[in-house]
C-alpha atoms as a PDB file:
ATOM      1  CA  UNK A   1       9.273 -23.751   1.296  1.00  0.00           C
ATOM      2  CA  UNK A   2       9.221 -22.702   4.621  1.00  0.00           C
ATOM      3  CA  UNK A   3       6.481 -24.448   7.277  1.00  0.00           C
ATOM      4  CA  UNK A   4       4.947 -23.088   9.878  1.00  0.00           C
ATOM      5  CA  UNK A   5       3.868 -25.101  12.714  1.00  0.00           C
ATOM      6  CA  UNK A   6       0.544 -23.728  14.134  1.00  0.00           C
ATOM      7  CA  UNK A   7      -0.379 -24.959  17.807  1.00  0.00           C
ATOM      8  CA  UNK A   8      -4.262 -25.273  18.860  1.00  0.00           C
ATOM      9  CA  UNK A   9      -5.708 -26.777  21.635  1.00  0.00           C
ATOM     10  CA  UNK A  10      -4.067 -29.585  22.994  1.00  0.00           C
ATOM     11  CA  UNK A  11      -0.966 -28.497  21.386  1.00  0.00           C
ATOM     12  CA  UNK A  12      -2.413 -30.073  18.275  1.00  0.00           C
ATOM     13  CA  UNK A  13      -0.378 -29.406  15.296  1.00  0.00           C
ATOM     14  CA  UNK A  14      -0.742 -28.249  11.876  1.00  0.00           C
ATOM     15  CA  UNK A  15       2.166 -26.616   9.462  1.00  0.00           C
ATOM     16  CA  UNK A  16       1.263 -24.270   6.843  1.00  0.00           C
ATOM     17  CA  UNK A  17       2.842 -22.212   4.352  1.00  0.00           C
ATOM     18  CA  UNK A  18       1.828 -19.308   2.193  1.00  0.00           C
ATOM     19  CA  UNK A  19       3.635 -18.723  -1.588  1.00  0.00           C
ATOM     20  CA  UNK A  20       3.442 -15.907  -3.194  1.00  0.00           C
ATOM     21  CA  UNK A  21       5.946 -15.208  -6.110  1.00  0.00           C
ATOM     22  CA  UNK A  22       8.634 -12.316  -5.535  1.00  0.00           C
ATOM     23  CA  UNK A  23       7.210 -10.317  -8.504  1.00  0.00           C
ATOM     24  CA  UNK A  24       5.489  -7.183  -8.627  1.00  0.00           C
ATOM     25  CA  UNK A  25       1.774  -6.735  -9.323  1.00  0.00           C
ATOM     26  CA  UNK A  26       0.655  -3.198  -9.545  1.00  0.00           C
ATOM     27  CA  UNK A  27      -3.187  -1.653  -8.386  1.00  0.00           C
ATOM     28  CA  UNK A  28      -5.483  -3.244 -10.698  1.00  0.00           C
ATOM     29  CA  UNK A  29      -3.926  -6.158 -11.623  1.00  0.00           C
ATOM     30  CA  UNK A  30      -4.215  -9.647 -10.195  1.00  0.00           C
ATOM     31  CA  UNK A  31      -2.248 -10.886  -7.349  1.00  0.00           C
ATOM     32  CA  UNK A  32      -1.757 -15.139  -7.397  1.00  0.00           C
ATOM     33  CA  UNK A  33       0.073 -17.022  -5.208  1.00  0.00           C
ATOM     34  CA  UNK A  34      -0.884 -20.362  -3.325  1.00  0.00           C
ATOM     35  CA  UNK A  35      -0.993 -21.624   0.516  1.00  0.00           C
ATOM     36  CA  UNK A  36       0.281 -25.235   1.244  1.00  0.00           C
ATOM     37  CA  UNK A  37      -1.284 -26.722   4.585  1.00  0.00           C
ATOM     38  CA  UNK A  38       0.252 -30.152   6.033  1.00  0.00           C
ATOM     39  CA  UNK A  39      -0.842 -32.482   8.720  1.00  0.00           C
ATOM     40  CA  UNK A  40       2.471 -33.735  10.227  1.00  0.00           C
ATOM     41  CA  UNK A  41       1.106 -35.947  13.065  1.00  0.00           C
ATOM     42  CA  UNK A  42      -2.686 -36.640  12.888  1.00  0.00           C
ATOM     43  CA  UNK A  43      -5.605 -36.676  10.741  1.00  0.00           C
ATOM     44  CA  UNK A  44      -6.993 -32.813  10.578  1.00  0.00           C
ATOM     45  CA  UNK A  45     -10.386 -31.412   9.431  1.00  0.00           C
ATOM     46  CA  UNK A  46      -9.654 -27.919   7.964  1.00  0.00           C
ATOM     47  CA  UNK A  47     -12.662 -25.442   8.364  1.00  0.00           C
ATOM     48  CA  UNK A  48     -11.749 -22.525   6.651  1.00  0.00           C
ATOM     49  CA  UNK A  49      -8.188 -20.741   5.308  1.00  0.00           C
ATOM     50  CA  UNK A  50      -8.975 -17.331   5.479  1.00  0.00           C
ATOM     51  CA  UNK A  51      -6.421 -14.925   4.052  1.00  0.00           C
ATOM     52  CA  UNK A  52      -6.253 -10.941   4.377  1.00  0.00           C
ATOM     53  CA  UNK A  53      -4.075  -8.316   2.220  1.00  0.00           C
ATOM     54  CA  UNK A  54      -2.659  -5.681   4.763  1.00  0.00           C
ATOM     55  CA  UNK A  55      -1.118  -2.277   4.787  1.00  0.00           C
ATOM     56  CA  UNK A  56       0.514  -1.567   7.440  1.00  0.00           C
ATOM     57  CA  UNK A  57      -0.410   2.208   8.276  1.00  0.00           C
ATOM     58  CA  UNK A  58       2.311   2.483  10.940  1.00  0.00           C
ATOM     59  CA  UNK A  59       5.107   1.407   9.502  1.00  0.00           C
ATOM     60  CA  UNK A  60       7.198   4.633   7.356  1.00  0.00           C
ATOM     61  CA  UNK A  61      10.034   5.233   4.993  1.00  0.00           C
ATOM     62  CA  UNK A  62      13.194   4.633   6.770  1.00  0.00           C
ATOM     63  CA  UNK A  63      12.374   3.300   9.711  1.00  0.00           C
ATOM     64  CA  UNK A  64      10.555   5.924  11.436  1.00  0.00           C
ATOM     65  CA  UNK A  65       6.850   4.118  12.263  1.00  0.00           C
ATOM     66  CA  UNK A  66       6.525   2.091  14.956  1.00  0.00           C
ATOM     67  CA  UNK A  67       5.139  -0.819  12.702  1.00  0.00           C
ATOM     68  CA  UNK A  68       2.970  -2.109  15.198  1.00  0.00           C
ATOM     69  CA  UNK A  69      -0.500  -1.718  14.051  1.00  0.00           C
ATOM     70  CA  UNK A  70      -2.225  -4.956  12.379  1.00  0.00           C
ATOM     71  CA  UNK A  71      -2.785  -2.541   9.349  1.00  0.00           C
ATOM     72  CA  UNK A  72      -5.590  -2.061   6.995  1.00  0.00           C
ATOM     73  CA  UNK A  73      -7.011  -4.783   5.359  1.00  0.00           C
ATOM     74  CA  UNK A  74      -7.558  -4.046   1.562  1.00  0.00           C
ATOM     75  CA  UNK A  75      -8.894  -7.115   0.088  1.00  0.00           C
ATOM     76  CA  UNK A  76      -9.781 -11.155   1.514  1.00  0.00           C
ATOM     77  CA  UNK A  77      -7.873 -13.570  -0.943  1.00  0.00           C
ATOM     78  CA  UNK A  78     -10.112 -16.936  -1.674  1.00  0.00           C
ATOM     79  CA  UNK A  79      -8.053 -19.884  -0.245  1.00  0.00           C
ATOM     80  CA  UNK A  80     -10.438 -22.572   0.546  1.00  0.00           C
ATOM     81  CA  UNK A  81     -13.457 -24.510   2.112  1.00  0.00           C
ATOM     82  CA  UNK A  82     -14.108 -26.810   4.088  1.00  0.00           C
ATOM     83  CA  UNK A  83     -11.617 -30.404   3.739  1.00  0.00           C
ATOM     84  CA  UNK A  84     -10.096 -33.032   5.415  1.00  0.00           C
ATOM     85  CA  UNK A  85      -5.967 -33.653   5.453  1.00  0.00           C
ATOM     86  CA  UNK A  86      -4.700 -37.275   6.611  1.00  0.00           C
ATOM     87  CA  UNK A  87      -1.613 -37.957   8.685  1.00  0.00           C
ATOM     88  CA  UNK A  88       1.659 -36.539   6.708  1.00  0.00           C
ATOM     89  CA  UNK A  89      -0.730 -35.142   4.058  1.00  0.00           C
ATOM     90  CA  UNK A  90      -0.217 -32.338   2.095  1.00  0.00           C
ATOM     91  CA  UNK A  91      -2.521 -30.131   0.490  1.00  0.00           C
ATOM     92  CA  UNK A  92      -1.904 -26.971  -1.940  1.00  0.00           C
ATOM     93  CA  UNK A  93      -4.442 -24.414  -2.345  1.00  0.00           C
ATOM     94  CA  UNK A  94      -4.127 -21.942  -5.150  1.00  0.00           C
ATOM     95  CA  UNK A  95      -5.830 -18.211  -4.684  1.00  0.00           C
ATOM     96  CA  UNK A  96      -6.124 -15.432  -7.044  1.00  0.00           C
ATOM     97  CA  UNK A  97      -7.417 -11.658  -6.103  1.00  0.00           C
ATOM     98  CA  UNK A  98      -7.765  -8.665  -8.255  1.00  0.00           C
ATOM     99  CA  UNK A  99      -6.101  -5.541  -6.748  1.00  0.00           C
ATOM    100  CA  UNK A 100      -8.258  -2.560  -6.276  1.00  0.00           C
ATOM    101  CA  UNK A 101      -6.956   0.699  -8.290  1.00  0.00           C
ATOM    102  CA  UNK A 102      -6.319   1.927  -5.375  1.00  0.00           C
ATOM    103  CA  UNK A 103      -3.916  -0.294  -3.147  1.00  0.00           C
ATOM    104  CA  UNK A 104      -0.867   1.665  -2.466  1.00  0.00           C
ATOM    105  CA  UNK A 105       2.371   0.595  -4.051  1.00  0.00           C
ATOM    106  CA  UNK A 106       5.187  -0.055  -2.068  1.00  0.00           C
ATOM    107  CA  UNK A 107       8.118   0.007  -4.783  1.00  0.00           C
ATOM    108  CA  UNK A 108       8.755   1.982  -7.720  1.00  0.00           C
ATOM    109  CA  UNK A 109      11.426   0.676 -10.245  1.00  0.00           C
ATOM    110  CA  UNK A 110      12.883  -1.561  -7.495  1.00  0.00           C
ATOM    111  CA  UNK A 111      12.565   0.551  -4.493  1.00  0.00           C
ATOM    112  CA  UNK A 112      11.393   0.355  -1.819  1.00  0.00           C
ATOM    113  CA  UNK A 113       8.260   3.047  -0.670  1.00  0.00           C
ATOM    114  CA  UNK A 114       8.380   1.986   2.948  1.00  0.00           C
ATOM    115  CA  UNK A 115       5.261   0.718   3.038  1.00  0.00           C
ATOM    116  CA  UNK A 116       4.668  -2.430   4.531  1.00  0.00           C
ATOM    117  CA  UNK A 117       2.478  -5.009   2.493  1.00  0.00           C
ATOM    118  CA  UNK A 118       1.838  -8.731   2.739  1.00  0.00           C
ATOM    119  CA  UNK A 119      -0.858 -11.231   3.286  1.00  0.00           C
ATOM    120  CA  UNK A 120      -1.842 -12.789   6.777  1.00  0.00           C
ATOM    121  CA  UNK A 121      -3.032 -16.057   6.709  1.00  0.00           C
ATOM    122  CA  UNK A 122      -5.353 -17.528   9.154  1.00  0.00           C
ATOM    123  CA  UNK A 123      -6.564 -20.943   9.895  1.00  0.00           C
ATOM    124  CA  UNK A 124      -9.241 -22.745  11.399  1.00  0.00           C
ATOM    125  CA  UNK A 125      -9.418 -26.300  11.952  1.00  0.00           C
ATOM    126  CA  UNK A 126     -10.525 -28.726  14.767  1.00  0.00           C
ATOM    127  CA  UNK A 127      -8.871 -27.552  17.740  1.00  0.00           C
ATOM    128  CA  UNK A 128      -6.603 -25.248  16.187  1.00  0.00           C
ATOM    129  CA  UNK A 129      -7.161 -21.379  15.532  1.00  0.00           C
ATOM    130  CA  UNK A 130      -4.060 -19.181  14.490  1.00  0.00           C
ATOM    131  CA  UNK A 131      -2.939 -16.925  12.208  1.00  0.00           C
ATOM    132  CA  UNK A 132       0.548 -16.603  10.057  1.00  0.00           C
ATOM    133  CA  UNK A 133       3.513 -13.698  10.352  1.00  0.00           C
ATOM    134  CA  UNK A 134       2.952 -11.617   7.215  1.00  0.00           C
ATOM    135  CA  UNK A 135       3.872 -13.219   3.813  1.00  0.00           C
ATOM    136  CA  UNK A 136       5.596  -9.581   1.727  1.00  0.00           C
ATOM    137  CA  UNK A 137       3.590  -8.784  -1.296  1.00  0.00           C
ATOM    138  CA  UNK A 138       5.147  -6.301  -3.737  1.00  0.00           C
ATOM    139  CA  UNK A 139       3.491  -3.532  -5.033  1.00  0.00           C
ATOM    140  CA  UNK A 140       4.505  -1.542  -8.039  1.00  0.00           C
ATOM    141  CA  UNK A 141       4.004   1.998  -8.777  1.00  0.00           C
ATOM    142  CA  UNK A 142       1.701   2.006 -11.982  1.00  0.00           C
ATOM    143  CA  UNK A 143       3.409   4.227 -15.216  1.00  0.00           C
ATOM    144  CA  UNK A 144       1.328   7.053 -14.433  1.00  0.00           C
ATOM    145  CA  UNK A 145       2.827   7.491 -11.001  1.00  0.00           C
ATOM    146  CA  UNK A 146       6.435   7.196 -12.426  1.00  0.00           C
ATOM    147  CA  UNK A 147       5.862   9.525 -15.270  1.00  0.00           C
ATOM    148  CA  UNK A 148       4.473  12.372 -12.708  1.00  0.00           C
ATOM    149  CA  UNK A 149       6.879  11.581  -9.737  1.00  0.00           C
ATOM    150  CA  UNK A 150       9.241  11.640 -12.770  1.00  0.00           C
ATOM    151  CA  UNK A 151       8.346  15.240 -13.434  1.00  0.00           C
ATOM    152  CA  UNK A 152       8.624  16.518  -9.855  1.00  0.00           C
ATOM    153  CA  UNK A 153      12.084  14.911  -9.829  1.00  0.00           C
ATOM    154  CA  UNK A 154      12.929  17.533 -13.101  1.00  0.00           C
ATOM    155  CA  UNK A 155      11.836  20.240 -11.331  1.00  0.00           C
ATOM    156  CA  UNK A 156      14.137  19.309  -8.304  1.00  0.00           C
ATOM    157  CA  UNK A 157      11.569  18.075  -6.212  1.00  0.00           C
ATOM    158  CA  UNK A 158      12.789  14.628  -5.498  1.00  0.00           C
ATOM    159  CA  UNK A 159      11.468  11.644  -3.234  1.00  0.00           C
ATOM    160  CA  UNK A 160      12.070  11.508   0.338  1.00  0.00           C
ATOM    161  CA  UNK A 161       9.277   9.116   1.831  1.00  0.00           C
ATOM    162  CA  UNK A 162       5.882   7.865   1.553  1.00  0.00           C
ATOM    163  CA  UNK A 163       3.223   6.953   4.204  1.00  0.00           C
ATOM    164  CA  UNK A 164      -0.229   5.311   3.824  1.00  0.00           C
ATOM    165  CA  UNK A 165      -3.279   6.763   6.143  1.00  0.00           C
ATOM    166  CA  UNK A 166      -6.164   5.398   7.762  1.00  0.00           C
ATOM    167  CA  UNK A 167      -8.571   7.840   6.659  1.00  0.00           C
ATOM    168  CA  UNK A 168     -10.414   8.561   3.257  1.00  0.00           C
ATOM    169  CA  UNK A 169     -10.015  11.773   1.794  1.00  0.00           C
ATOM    170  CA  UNK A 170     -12.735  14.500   1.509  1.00  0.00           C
ATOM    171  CA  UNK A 171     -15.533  14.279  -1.361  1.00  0.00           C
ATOM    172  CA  UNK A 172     -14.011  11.223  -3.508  1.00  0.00           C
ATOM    173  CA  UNK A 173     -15.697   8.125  -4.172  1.00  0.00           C
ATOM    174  CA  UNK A 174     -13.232   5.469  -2.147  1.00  0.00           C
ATOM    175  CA  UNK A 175     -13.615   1.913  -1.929  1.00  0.00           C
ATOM    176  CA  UNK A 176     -10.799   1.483   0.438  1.00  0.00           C
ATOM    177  CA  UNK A 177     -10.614   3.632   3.908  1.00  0.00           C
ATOM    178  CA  UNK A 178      -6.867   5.136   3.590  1.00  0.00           C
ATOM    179  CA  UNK A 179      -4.846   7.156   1.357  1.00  0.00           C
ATOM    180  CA  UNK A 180      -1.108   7.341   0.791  1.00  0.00           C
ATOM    181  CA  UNK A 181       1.079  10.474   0.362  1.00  0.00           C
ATOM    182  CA  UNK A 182       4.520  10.736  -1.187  1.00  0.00           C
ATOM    183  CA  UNK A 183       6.503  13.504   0.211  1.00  0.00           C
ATOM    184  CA  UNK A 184       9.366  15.074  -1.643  1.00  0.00           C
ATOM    185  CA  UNK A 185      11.846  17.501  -1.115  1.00  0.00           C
ATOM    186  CA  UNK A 186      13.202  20.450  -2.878  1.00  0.00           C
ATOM    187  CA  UNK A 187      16.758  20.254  -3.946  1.00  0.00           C
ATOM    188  CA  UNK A 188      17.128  23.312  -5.809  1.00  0.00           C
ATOM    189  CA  UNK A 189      15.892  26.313  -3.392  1.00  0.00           C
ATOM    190  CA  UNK A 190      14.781  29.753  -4.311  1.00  0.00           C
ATOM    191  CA  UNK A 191      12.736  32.118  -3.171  1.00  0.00           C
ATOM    192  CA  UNK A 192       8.399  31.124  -3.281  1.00  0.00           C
ATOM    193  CA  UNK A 193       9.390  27.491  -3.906  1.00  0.00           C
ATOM    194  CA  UNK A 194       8.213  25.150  -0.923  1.00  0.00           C
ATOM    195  CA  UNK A 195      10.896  23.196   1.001  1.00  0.00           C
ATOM    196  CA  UNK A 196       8.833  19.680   0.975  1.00  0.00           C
ATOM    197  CA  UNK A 197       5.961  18.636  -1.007  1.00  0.00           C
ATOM    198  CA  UNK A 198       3.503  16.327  -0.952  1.00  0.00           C
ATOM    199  CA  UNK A 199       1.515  14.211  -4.018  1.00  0.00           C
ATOM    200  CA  UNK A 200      -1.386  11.630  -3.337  1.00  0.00           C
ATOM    201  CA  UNK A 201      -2.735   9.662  -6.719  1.00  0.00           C
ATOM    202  CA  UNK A 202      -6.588   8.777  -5.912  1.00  0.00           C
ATOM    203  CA  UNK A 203      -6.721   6.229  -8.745  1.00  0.00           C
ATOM    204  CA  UNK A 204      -9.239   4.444 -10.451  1.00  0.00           C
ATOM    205  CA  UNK A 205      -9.205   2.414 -13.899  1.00  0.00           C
ATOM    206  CA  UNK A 206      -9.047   5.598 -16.451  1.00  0.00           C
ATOM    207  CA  UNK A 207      -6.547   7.737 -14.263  1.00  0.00           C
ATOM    208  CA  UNK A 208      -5.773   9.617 -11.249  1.00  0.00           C
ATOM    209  CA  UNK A 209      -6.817  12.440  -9.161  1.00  0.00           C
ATOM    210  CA  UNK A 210      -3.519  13.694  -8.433  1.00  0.00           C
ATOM    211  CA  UNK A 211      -3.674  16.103  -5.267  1.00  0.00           C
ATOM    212  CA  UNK A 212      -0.628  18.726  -4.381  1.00  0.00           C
ATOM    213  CA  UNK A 213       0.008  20.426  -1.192  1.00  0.00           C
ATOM    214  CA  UNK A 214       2.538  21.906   1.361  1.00  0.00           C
ATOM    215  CA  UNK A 215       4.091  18.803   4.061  1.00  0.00           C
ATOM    216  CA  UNK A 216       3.727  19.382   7.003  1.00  0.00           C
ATOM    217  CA  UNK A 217       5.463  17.589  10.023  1.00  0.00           C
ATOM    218  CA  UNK A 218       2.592  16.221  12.145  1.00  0.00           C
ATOM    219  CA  UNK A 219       1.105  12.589  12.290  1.00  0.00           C
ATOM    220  CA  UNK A 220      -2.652  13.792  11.998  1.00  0.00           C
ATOM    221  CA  UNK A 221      -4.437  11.151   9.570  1.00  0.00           C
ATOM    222  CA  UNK A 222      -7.043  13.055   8.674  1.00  0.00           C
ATOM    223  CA  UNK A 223      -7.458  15.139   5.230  1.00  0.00           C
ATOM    224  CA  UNK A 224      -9.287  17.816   6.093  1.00  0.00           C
ATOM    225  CA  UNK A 225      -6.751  18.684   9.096  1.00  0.00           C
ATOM    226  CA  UNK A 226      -3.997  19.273   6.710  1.00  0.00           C
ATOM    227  CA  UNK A 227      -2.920  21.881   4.353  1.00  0.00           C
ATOM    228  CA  UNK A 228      -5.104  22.899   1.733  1.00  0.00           C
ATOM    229  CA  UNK A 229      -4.438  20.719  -1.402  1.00  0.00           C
ATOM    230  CA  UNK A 230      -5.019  21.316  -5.268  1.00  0.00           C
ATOM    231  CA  UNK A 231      -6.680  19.015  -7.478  1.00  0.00           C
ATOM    232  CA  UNK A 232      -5.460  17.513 -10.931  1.00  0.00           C
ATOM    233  CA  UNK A 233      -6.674  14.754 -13.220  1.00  0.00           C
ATOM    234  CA  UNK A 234      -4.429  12.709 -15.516  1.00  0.00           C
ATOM    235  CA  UNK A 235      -5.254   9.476 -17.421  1.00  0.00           C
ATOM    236  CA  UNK A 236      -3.555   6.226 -17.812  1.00  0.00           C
ATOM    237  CA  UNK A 237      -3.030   6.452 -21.566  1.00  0.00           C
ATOM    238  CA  UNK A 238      -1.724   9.777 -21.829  1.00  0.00           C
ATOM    239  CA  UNK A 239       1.805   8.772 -20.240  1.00  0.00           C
ATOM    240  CA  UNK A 240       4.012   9.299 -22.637  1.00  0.00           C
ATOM    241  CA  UNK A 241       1.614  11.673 -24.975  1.00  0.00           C
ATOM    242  CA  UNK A 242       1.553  14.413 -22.238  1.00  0.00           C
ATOM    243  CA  UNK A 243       4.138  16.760 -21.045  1.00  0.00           C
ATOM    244  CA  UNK A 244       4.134  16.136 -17.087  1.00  0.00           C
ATOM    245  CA  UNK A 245       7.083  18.437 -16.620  1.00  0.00           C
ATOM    246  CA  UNK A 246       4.754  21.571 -17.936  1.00  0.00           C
ATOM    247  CA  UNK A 247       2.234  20.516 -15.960  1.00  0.00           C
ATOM    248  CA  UNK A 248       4.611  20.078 -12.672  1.00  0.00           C
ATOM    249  CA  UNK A 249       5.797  23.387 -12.855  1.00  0.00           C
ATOM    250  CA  UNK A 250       2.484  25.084 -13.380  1.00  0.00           C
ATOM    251  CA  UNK A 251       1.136  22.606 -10.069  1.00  0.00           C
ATOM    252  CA  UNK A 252       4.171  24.142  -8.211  1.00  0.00           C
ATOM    253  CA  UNK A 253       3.644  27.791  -9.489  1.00  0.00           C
ATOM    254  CA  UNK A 254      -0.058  27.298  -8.454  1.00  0.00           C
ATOM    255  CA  UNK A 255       0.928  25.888  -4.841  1.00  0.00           C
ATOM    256  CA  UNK A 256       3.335  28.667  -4.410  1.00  0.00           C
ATOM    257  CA  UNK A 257       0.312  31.243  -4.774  1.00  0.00           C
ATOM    258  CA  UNK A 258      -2.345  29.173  -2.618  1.00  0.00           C
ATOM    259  CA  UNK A 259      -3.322  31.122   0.519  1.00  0.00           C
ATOM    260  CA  UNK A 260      -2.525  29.073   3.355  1.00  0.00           C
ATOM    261  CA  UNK A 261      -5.184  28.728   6.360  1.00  0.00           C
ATOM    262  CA  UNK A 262      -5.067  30.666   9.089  1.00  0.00           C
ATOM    263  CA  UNK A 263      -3.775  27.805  11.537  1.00  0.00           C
ATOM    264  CA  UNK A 264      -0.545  27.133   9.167  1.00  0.00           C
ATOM    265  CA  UNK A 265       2.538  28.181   9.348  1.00  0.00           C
ATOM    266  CA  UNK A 266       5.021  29.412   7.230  1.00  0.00           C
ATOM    267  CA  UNK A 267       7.523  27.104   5.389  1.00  0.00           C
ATOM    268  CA  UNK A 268      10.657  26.169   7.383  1.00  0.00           C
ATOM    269  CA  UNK A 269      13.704  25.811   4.960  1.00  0.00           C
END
């Protein structure tokens, strides 16, 4: 373990660490993990151990966000209450938080989205206030995400970053205020075919709305100030029943007939 020594008024001490197990948990599933709180040099009363899940919204694949936002918050972990730790006590709370469908992943199969994820612990005790660095949390893609970014790949379309945005996207139900695209790139060429890609999964429990558009360079968050996107559905249970490559290269064969708007441009090879 690895202690953190907290400073609050009076240069009061307390030390504080925050497990969670280097495993993936994928959207929907339960994320467990526990924080372990000392009192190295006095007795402490502990009012609260507040924890937040964050995406970081500014920090992109390879390097190219400034990763300086605080992030989004996407759910408040349950550490504890209200207790009191004696000199050179320690105390270890357990918490447990169910994912919502729609938290981003930030690895698929082992690698890494670029996507920064982890939980942010804050404390409040008598005369000390502060808050943790971020503890990493990994998130997996879930099997329907593989078996369509799978697809793409077939078709020559394959993965070149991902980015999550504070926004929501236009007439879905949401429960959390961003949305993450996955661009990819076209290896193959050819004429009607566009040079870059991009796929967002809107997922709940029975499946994803799966939307498909034209990149384009820009860092505007919002949906409706991109291109124009079309709209799929797929369900959880029919990976591995359904044949994602057909449907890939009828998405792209629709995209490559979608009238752009009048403010965007062409592709750029």
């Amino acid at each position: 373990m690895v202690f953190r020594r907290l400073f609050g008024n009076g240069g009061i001490p307390l030390e504080i660490d925050t497990i969670v197990p280097d495993e993936p948990v994928r959207p929907g599933g339960t994320l467990k993990g526990e924080v372990v709180v000392r009192a190295p040099e006095r007795d402490l009363k502990i009012e609260s151990i507040r924890m937040r899940l964050v995406a970081n919204a500014s920090l992109t694949h390879k390097g190219d966000g400034d990763g300086e936002d605080d992030g989004t918050t996407l759910c408040y972990p349950s550490a504890s209450g209200w207790f009191e730790l004696k000199k050179g006590e320690e105390r270890r709370i357990p918490f447990s938080e169910r994912l919502q469908w729609e938290t981003p992943p930030n690895e698929s199969r082992g690698e890494r989205l670029g996507v920064s994820i982890g939980v942010r612990t804050e404390v409040e005790a008598v005369g000390v206030k502060a808050a943790t660095d971020l503890d990493p949390v990994r998130v997996e893609t879930l099997p329907l995400h593989e078996a369509v970014l799978d697809a793409f790949e077939a078709e020559g379309y394959s993965f070149e970053s991902s980015r999550v945005y504070e926004s929501s996207l236009t007439r879905v139900e949401y429960h959390l205020y961003l949305w993450q695209g996955f661009r990819l790139v076209d290896q193959r060429g050819g004429e009607g075919r566009p040079p870059r890609v991009e796929l967002v999964f809107h997922t709940n429990a029975v499946g994803s709305e799966i939307f498909l558009r034209r990149f384009r360079e820009g860092g505007d968050r919002y949906w409706d100030n991109k291109p124009k996107a079309l709209r799929f559905v797929a369900a959880h249970h029919e990976v591995g029943s359904r044949d994602f490559g057909a449907d890939a290269r009828a998405w792209l064969e629709r995209l490559a007939t979608l009238k752009r708007g009048k403010n965007e441009p062409e592709d750029e090879g």
